[in-house]
C-alpha atoms as a PDB file:
ATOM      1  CA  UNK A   1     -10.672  45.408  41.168  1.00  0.00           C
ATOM      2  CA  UNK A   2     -14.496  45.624  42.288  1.00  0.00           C
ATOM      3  CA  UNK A   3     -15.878  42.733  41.960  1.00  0.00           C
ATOM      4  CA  UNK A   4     -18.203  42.189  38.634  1.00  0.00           C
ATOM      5  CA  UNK A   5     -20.376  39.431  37.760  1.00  0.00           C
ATOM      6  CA  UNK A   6     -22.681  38.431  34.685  1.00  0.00           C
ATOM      7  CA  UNK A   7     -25.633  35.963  33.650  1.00  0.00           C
ATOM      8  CA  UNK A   8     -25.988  35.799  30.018  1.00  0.00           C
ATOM      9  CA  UNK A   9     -28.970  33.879  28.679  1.00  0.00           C
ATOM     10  CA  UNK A  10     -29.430  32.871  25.142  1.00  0.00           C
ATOM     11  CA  UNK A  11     -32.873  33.770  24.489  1.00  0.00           C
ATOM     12  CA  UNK A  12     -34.129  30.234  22.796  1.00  0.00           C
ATOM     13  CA  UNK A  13     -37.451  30.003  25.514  1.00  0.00           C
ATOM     14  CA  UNK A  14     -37.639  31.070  29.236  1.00  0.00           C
ATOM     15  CA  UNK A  15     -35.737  30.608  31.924  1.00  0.00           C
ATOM     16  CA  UNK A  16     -36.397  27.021  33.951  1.00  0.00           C
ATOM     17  CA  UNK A  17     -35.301  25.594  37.047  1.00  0.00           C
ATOM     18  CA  UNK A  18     -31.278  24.732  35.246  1.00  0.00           C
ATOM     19  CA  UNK A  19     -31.293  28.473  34.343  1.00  0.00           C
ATOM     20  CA  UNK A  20     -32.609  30.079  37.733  1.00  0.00           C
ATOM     21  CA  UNK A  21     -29.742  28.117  39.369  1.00  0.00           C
ATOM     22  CA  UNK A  22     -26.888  29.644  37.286  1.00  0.00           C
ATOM     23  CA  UNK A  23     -28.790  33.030  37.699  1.00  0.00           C
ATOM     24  CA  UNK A  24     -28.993  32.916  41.271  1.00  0.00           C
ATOM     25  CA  UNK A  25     -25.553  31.671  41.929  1.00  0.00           C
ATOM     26  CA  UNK A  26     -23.907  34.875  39.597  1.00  0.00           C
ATOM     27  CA  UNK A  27     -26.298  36.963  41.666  1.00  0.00           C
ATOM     28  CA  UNK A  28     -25.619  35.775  45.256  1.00  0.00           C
ATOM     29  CA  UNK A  29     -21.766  35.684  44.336  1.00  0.00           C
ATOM     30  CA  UNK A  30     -22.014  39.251  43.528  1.00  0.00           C
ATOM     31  CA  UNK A  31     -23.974  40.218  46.043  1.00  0.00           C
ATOM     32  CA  UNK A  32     -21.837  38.317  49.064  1.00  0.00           C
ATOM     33  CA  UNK A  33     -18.800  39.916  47.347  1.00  0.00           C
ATOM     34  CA  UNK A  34     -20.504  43.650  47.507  1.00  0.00           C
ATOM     35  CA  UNK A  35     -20.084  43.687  43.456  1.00  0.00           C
ATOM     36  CA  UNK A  36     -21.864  44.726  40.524  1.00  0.00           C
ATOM     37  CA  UNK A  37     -24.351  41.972  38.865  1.00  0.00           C
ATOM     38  CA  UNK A  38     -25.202  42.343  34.871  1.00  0.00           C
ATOM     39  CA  UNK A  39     -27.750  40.749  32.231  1.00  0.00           C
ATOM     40  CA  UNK A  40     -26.143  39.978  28.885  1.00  0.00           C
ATOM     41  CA  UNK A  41     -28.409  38.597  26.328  1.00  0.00           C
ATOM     42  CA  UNK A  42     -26.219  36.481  24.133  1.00  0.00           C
ATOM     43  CA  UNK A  43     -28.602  36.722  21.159  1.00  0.00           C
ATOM     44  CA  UNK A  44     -25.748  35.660  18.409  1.00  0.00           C
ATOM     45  CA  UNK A  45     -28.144  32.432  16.988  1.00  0.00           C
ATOM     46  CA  UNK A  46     -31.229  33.914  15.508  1.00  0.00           C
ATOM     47  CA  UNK A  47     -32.584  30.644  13.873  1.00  0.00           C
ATOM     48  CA  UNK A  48     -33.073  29.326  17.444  1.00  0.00           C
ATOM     49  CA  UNK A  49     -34.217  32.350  18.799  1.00  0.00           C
ATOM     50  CA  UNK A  50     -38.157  32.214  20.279  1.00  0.00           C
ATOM     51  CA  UNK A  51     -39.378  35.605  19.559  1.00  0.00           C
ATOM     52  CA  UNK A  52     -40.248  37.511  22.749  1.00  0.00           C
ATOM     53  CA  UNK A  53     -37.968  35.195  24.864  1.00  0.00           C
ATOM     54  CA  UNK A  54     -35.500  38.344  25.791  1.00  0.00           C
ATOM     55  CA  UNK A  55     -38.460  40.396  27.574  1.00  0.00           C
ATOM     56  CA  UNK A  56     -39.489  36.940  28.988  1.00  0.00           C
ATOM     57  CA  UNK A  57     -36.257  36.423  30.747  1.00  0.00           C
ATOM     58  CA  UNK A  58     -36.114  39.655  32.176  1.00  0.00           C
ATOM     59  CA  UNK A  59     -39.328  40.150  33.555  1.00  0.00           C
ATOM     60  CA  UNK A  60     -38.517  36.494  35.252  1.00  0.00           C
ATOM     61  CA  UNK A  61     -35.840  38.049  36.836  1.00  0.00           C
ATOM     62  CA  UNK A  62     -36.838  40.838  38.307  1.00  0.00           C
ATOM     63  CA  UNK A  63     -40.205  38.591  39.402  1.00  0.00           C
ATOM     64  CA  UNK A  64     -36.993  36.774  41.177  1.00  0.00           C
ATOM     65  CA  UNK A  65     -35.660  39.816  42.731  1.00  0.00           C
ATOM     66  CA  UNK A  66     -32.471  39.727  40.128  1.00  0.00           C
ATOM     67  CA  UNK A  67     -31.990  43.192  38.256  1.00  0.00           C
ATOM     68  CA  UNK A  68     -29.546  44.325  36.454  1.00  0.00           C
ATOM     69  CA  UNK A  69     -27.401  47.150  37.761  1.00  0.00           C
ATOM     70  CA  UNK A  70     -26.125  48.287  34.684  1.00  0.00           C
ATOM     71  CA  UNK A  71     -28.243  48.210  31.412  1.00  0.00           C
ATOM     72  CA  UNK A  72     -28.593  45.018  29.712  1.00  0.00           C
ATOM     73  CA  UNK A  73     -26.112  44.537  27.010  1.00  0.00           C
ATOM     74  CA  UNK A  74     -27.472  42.787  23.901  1.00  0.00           C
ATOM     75  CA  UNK A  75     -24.495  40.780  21.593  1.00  0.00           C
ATOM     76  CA  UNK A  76     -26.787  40.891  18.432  1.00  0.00           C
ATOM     77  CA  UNK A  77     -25.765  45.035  18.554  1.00  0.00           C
ATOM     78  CA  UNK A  78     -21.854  44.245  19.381  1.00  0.00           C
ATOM     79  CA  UNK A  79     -20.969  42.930  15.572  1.00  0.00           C
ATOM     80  CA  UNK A  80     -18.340  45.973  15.394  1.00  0.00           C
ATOM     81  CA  UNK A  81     -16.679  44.531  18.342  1.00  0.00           C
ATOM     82  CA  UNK A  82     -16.212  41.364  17.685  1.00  0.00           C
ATOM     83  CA  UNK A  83     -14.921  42.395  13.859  1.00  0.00           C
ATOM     84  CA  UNK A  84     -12.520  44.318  16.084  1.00  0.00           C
ATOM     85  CA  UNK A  85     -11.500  41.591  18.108  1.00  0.00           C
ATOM     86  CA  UNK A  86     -11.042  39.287  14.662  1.00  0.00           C
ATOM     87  CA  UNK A  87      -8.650  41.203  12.793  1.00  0.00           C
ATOM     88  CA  UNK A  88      -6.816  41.488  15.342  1.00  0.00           C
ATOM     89  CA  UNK A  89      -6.303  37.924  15.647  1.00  0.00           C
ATOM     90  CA  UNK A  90      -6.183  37.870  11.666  1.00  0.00           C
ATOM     91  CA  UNK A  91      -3.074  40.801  11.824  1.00  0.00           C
ATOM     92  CA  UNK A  92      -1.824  38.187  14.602  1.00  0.00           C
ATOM     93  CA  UNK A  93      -2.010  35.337  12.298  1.00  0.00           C
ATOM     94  CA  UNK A  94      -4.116  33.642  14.815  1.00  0.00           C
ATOM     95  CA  UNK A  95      -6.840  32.720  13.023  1.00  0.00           C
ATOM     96  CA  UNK A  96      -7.077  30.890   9.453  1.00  0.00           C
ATOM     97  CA  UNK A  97      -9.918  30.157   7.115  1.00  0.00           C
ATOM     98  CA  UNK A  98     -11.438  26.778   6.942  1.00  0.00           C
ATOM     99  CA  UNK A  99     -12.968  25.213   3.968  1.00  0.00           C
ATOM    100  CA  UNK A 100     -13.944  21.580   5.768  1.00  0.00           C
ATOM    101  CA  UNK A 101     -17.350  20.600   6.319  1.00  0.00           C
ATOM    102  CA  UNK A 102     -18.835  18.503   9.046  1.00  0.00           C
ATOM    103  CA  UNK A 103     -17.965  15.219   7.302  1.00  0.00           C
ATOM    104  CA  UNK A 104     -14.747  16.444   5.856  1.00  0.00           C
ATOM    105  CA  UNK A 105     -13.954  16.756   9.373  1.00  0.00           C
ATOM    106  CA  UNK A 106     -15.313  12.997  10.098  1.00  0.00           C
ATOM    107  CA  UNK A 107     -13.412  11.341   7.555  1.00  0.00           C
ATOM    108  CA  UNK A 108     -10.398  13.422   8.649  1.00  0.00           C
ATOM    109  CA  UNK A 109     -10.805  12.199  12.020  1.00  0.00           C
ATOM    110  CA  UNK A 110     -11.899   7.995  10.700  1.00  0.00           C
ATOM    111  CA  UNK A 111      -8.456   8.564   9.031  1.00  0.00           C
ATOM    112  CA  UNK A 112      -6.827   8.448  12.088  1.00  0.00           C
ATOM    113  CA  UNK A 113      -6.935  11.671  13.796  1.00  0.00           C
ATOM    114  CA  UNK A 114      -8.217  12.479  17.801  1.00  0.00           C
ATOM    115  CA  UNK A 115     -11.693  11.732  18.341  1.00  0.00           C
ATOM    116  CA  UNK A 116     -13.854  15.267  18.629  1.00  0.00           C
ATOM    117  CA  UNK A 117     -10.421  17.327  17.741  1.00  0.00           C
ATOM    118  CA  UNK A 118     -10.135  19.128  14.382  1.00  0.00           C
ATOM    119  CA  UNK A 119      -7.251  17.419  12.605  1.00  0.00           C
ATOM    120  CA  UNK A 120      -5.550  20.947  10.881  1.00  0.00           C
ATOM    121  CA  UNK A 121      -6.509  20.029   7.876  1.00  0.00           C
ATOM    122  CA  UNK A 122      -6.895  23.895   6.605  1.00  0.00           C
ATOM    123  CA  UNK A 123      -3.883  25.307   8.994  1.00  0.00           C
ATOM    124  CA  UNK A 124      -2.171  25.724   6.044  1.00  0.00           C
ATOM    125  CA  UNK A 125      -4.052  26.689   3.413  1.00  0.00           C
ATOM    126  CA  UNK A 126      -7.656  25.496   1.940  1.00  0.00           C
ATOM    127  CA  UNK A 127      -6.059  24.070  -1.378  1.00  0.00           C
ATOM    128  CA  UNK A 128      -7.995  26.854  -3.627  1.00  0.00           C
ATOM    129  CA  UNK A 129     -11.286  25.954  -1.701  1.00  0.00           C
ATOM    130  CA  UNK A 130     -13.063  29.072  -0.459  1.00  0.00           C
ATOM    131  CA  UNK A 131     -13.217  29.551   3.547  1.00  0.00           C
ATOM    132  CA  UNK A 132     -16.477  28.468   5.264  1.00  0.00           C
ATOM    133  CA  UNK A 133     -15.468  29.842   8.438  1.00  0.00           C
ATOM    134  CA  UNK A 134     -12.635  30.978  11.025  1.00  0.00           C
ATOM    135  CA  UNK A 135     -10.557  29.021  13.325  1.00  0.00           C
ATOM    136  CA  UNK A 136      -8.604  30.048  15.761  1.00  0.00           C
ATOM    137  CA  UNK A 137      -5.034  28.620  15.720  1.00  0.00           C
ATOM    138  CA  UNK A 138      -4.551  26.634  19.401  1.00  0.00           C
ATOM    139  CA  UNK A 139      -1.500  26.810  21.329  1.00  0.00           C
ATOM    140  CA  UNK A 140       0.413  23.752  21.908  1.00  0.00           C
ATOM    141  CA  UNK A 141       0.933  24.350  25.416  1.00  0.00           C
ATOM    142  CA  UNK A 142      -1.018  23.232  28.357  1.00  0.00           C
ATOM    143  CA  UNK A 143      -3.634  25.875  29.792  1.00  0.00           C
ATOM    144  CA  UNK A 144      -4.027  25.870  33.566  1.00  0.00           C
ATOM    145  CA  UNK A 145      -6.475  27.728  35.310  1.00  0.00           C
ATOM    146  CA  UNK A 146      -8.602  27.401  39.444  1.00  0.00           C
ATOM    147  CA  UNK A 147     -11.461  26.656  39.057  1.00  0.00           C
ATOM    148  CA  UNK A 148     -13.274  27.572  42.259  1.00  0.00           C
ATOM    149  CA  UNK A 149     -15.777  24.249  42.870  1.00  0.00           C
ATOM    150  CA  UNK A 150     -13.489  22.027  40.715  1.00  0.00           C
ATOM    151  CA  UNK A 151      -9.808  22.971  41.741  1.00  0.00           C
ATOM    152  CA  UNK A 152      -7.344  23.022  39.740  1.00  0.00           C
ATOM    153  CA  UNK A 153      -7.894  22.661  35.808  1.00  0.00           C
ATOM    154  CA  UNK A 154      -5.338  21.865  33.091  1.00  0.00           C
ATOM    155  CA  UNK A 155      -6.191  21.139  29.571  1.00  0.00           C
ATOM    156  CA  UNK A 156      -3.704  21.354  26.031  1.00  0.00           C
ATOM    157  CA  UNK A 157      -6.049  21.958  23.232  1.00  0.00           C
ATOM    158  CA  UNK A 158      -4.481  20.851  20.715  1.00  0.00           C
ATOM    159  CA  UNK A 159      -4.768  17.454  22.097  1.00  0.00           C
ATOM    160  CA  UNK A 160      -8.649  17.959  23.733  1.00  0.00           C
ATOM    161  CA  UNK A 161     -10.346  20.006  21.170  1.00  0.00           C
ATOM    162  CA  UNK A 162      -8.071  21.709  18.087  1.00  0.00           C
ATOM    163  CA  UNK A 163      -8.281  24.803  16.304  1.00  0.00           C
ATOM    164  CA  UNK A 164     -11.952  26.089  17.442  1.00  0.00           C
ATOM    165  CA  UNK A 165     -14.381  28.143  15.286  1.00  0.00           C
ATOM    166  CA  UNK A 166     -14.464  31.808  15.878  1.00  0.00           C
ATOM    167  CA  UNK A 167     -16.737  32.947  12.969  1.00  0.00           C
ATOM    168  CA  UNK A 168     -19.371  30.268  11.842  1.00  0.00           C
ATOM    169  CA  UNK A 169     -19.773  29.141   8.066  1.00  0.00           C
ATOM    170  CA  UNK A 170     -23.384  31.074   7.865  1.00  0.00           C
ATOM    171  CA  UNK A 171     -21.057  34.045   9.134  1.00  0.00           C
ATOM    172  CA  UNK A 172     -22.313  34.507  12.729  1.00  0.00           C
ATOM    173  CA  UNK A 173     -19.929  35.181  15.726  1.00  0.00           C
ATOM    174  CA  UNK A 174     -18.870  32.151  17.609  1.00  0.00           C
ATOM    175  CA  UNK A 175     -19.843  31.783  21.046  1.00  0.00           C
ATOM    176  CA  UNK A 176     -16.353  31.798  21.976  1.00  0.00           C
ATOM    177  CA  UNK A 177     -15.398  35.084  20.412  1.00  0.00           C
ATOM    178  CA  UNK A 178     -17.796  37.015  21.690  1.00  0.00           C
ATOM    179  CA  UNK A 179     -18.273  36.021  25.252  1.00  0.00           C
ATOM    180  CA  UNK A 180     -14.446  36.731  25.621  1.00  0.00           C
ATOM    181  CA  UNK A 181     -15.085  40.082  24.109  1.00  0.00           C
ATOM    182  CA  UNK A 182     -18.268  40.851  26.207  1.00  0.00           C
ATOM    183  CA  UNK A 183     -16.551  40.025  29.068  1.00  0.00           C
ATOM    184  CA  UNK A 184     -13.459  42.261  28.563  1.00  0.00           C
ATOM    185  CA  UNK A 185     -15.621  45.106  27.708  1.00  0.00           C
ATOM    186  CA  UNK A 186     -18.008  44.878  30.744  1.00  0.00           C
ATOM    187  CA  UNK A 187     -15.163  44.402  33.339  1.00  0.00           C
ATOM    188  CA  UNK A 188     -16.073  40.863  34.460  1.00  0.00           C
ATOM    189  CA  UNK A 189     -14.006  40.268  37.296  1.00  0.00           C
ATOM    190  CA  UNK A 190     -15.790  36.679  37.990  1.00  0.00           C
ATOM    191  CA  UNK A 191     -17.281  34.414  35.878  1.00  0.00           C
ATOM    192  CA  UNK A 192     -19.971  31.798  37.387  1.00  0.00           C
ATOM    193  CA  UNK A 193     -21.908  29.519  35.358  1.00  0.00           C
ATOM    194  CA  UNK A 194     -23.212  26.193  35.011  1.00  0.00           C
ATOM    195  CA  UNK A 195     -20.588  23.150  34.575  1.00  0.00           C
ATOM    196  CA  UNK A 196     -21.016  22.229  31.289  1.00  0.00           C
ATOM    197  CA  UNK A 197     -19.387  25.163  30.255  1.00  0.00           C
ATOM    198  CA  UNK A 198     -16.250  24.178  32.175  1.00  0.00           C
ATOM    199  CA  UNK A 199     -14.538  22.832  29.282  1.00  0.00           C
ATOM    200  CA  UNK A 200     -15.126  25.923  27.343  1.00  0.00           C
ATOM    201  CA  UNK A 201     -13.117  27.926  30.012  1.00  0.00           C
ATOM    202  CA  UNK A 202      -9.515  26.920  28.147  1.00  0.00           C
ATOM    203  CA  UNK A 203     -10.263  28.010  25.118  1.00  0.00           C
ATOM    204  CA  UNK A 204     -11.874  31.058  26.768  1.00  0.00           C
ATOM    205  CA  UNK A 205      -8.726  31.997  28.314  1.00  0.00           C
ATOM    206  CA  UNK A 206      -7.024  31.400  24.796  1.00  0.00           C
ATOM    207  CA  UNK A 207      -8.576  33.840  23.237  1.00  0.00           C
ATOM    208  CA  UNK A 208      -7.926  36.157  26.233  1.00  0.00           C
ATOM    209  CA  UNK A 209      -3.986  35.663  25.884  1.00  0.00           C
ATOM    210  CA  UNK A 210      -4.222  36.384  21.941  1.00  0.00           C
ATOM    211  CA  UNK A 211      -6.303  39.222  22.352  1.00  0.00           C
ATOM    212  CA  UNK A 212      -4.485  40.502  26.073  1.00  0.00           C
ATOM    213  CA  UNK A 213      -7.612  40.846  27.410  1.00  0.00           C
ATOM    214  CA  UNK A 214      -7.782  39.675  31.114  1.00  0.00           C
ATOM    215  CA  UNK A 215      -8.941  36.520  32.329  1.00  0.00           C
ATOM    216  CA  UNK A 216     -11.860  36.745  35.090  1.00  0.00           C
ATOM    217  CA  UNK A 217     -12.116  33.913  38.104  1.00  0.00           C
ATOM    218  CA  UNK A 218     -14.146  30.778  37.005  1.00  0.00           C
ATOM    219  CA  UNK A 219     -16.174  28.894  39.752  1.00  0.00           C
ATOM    220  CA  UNK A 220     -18.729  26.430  37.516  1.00  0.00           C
ATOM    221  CA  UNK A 221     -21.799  25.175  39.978  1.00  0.00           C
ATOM    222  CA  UNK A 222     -23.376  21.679  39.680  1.00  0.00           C
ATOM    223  CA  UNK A 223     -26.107  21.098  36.295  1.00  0.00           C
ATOM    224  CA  UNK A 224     -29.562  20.743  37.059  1.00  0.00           C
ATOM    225  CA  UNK A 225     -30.404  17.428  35.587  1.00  0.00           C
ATOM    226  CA  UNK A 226     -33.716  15.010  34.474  1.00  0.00           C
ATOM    227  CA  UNK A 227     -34.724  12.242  35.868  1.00  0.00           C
ATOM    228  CA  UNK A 228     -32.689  10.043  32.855  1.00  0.00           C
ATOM    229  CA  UNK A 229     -29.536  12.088  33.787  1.00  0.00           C
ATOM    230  CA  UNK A 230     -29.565  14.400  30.698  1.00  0.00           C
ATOM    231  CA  UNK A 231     -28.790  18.741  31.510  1.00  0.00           C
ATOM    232  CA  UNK A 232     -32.126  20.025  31.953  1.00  0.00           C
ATOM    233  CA  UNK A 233     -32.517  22.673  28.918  1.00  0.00           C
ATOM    234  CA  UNK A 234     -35.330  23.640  26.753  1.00  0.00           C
ATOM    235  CA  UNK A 235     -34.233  20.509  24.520  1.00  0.00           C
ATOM    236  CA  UNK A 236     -34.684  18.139  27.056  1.00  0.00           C
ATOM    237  CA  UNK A 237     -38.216  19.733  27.685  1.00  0.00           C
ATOM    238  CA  UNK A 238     -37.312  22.140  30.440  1.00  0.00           C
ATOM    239  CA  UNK A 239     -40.320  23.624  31.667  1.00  0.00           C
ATOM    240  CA  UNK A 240     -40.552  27.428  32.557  1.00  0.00           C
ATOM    241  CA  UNK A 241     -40.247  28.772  35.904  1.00  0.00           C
ATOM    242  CA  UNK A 242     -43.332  29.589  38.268  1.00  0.00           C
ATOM    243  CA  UNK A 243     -43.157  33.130  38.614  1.00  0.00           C
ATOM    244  CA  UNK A 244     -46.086  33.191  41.709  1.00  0.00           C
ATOM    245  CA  UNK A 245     -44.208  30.348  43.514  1.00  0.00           C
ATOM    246  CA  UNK A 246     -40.981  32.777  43.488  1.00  0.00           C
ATOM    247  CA  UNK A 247     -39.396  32.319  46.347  1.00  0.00           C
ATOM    248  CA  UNK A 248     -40.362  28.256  46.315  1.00  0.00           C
ATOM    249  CA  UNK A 249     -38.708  27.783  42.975  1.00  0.00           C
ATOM    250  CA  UNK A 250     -35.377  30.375  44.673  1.00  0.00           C
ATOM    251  CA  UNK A 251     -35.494  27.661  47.271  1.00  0.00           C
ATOM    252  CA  UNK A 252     -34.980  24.777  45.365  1.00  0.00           C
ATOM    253  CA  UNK A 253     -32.368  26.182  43.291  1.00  0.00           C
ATOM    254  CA  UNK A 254     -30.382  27.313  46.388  1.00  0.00           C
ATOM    255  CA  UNK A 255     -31.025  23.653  47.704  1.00  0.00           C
ATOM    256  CA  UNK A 256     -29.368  22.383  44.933  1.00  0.00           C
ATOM    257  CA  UNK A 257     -26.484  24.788  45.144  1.00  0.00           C
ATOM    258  CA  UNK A 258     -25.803  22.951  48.489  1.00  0.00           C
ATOM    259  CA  UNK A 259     -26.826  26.132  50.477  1.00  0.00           C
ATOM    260  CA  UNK A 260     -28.709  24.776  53.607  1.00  0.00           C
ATOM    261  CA  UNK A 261     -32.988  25.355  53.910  1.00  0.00           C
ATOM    262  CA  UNK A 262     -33.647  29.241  53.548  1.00  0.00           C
ATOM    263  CA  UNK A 263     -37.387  28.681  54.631  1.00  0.00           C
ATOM    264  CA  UNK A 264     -38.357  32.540  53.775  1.00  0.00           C
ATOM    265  CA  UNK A 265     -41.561  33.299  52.450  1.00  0.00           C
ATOM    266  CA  UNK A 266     -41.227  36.246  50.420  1.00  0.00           C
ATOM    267  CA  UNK A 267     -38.469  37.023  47.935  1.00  0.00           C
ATOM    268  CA  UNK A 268     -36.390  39.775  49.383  1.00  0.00           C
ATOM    269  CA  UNK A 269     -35.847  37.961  52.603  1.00  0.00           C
ATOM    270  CA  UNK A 270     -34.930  34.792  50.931  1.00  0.00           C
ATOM    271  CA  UNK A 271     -32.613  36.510  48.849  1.00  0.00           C
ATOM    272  CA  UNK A 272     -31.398  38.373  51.893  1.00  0.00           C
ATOM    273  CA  UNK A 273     -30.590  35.108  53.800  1.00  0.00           C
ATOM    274  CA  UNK A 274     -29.448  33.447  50.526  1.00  0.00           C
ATOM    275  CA  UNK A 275     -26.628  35.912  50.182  1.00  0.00           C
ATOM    276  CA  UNK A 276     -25.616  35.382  54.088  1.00  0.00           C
ATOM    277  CA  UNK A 277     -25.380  31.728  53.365  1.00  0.00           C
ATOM    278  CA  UNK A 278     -23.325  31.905  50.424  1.00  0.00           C
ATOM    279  CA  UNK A 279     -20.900  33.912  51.892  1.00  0.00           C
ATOM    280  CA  UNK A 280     -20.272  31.475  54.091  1.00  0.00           C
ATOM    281  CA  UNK A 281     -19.986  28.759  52.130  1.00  0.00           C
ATOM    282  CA  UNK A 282     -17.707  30.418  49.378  1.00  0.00           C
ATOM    283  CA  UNK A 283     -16.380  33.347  50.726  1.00  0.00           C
ATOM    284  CA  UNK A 284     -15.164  32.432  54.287  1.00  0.00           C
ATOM    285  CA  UNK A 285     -13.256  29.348  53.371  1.00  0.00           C
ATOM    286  CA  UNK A 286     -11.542  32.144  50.846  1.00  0.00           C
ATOM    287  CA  UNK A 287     -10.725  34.186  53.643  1.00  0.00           C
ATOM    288  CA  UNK A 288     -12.665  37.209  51.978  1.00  0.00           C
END
């Protein structure tokens, strides 16, 4: 298939020097692979949404050179889809309702269960307590997928994480849900993001199986961190981006994407040279 690619920001602030590096690296993948490059705003989480932040992002981008070909899909208009999506998992039996609360699930877990997995304790029924929200039902089998910068990746749920929220308790769409739908419906072929978001990619591919969607090629690239070590985000008091020191701001993210000095003074060159470089690095040892 063509080759597609995505960057979907959560509009909680603009975009800083952790976001511009998972940007660029979607974009120069693309672009080295000839492909298509999108914009999905994953605005699912509107109590931590800074009002404005969508037009912010974009207008960063394209500052950065980094449009996107097709329009911009928004997930706060895709609520049909992912309804969709869940009762099909619901017909499927997939998916169960959940009546625990965070410290039902602590005590569960003091009682003797896996640290940071979800014991079950509603996979059966809620014993007359109303649902709060959705899990999905894990497989207990081990998922395996190639990651391209990490290798090989295996992981059995049921033992890492347990049965995941798909539908929050204040009855938003889980992150999970809908970037496996989003991603089906736009044709992602490739998938590159930052690492943290490696251990999402199991249950990601989960939720692909149960809903035979496809599952896109994963290559995670290396965090952008603070001086104590922490993921630079807005929460660890990311600052925005410089938007007239463009391509000085491109070159330090491809710097720390282990691309070699660029040293272009305008955008489009960079970006130009950027691509070449990358398709070196990732694409030749590939064969591609």
């Amino acid at each position: 298939m063509p080759y597609r690619g995505r960057f979907a920001p959560s509009p909680t602030g603009p975009l800083h020097a952790g976001s511009l590096v998972a940007a660029l690296a979607s974009w120069l993948d693309a672009r080295a692979h000839g492909g298509c490059w999108l914009v999905r705003i994953e605005d699912l989480d509107p109590p931590r949404e800074v009002e404005g932040a969508a037009q912010d992002i974009m207008a960063t981008l394209a500052a950065f050179g980094m449009e996107s070909d097709e329009p911009v899909l928004l997930q706060s208009e895709r609520g049909s889809h992912f309804q969709t999506a869940f009762n099909r998992l619901e017909a499927a039996r997939c998916i169960y309702g959940c009546a625990c609360t965070r410290s039902d699930v602590e005590l569960a877990i003091a009682a003797g269960g896996l640290p940071d997995v979800y014991p079950g304790t509603c996979r059966n029924g809620t014993a007359g307590r109303p649902p709060r929200a959705w899990r999905f039902r894990v497989p207990a089998e081990e998922i395996g997928f190639v990651d391209r910068a990490a290798g090989p990746v295996r992981e059995q749920l049921d033992r890492s994480t347990g049965d995941f929220v798909v539908r929050r308790a204040d009855g938003l769409w889980a992150y999970q849900l809908a970037v496996v739908v989003d991603d089906a419906a736009q044709g992602i072929t490739d998938v590159v993001r930052g690492a943290d978001l490696l251990d999402n990619t199991a249950r990601q591919i989960a939720l692909q199986r149960a809903l035979s969607l496809p599952t896109p090629g994963y290559l995670h690239v290396a965090l952008v961190v603070n001086e104590r070590g922490e993921k630079l985000s807005k929460q660890t008091g990311a600052g925005g981006l410089d938007r007239g020191d463009a391509h000085g701001e491109l070159e330090r993210a491809a710097r720390h994407l282990g691309l070699p000095r660029i040293g272009a003074t305008a955008v489009d060159p960079f970006l130009r040279a950027a691509t070449a470089a990358w398709a070196e690095r990732w694409l030749a040892a590939r064969g591609v």
